[in-house]
Each structure stands twice: as structure tokens, then as C-alpha cells.
Protein backbone atom coordinates (compact mmCIF):
# COMPACT_ATOMS: atom_id res chain seq x y z
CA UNK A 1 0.00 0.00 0.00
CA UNK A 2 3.07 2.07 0.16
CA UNK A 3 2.34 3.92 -3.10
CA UNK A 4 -1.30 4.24 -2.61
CA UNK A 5 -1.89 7.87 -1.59
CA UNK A 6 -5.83 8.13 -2.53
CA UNK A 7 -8.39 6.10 -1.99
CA UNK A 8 -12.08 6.72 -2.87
CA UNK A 9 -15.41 4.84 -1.84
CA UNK A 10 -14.89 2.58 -5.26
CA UNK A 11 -11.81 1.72 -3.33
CA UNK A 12 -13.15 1.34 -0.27
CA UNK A 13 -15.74 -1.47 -1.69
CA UNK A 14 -12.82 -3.46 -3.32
CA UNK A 15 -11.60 -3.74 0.64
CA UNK A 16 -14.91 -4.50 2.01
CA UNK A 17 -15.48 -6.67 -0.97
CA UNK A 18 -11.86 -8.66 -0.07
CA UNK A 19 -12.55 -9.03 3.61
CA UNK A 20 -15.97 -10.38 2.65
CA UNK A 21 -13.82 -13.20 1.25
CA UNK A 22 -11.15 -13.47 3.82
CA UNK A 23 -13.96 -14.86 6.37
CA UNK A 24 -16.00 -16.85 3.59
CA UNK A 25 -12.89 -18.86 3.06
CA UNK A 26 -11.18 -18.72 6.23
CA UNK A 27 -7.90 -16.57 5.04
CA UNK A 28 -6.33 -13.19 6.45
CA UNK A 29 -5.77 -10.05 4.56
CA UNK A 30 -3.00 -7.73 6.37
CA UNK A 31 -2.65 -3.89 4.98
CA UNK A 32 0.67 -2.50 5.12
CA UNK A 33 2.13 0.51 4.38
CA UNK A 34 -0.11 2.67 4.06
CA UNK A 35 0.02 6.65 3.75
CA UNK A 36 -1.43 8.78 6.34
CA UNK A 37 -3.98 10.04 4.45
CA UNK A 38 -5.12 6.84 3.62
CA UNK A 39 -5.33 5.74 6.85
CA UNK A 40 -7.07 8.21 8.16
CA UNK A 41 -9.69 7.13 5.46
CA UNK A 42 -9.86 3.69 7.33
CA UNK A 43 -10.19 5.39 10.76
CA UNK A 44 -12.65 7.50 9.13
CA UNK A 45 -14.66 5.05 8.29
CA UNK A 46 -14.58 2.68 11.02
CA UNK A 47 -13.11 0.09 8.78
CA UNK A 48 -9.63 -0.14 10.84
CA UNK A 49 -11.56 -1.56 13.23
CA UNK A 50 -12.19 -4.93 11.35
CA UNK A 51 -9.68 -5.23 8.96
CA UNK A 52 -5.77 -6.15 9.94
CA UNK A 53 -3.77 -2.69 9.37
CA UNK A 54 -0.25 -2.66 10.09
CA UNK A 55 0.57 0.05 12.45
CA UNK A 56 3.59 1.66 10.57
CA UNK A 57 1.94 4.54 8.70
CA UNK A 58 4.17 5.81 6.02
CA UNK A 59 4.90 9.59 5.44
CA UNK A 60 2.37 11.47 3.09
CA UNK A 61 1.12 14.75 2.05
């Protein structure tokens, strides 16, 4: 996720879409990397409290 540094709701419902699958087929699905402002997004959101986010936030603008 390291060069990721937007992220709209069509991106958003690719992650929901993914962890969806992670629990229908009993897998894991770890983000890492990401950019502040992207995390913030997931914070935002409420989604970084379901999904497996790495804590090391990388710089950003």
C-alpha cells in the first residue's frame, strides 16, 4: 500500500469486498504501508476496526 496515496469509496468497496472473502474462506488479509492520508480514510470510516492494518503509517502529504 506504500504507493497508494488516494483512496475513494470505489476503493473502499474493493476492501470491504476482499474481507468479505477473507472470512468466507477462512484466510487473512494484512494492509501495510499505508500513507497517512489513507489511513485516516480507514479510521474515518470505522473500517480499521475490522480489517488487519499494520501500524507503521508511512509519510504522506
Amino acid at each position: 500500500m506504500e504507493q497508494v496515496n488516494y483512496l475513494d469509496s470505489t476503493g473502499l468497496g474493493v476492501f470491504i469486498a476482499a474481507l468479505k472473502s477473507t472470512k468466507e474462506y477462512h484466510s487473512e488479509m494484512r494492509l501495510e504501508g499505508l500513507q497517512s492520508r489513507v489511513q485516516r480514510l480507514f479510521e474515518i470510516t470505522g473500517l480499521n476496526s475490522i480489517m488487519n492494518i499494520e501500524s507503521t503509517v508511512q509519510g504522506g502529504k
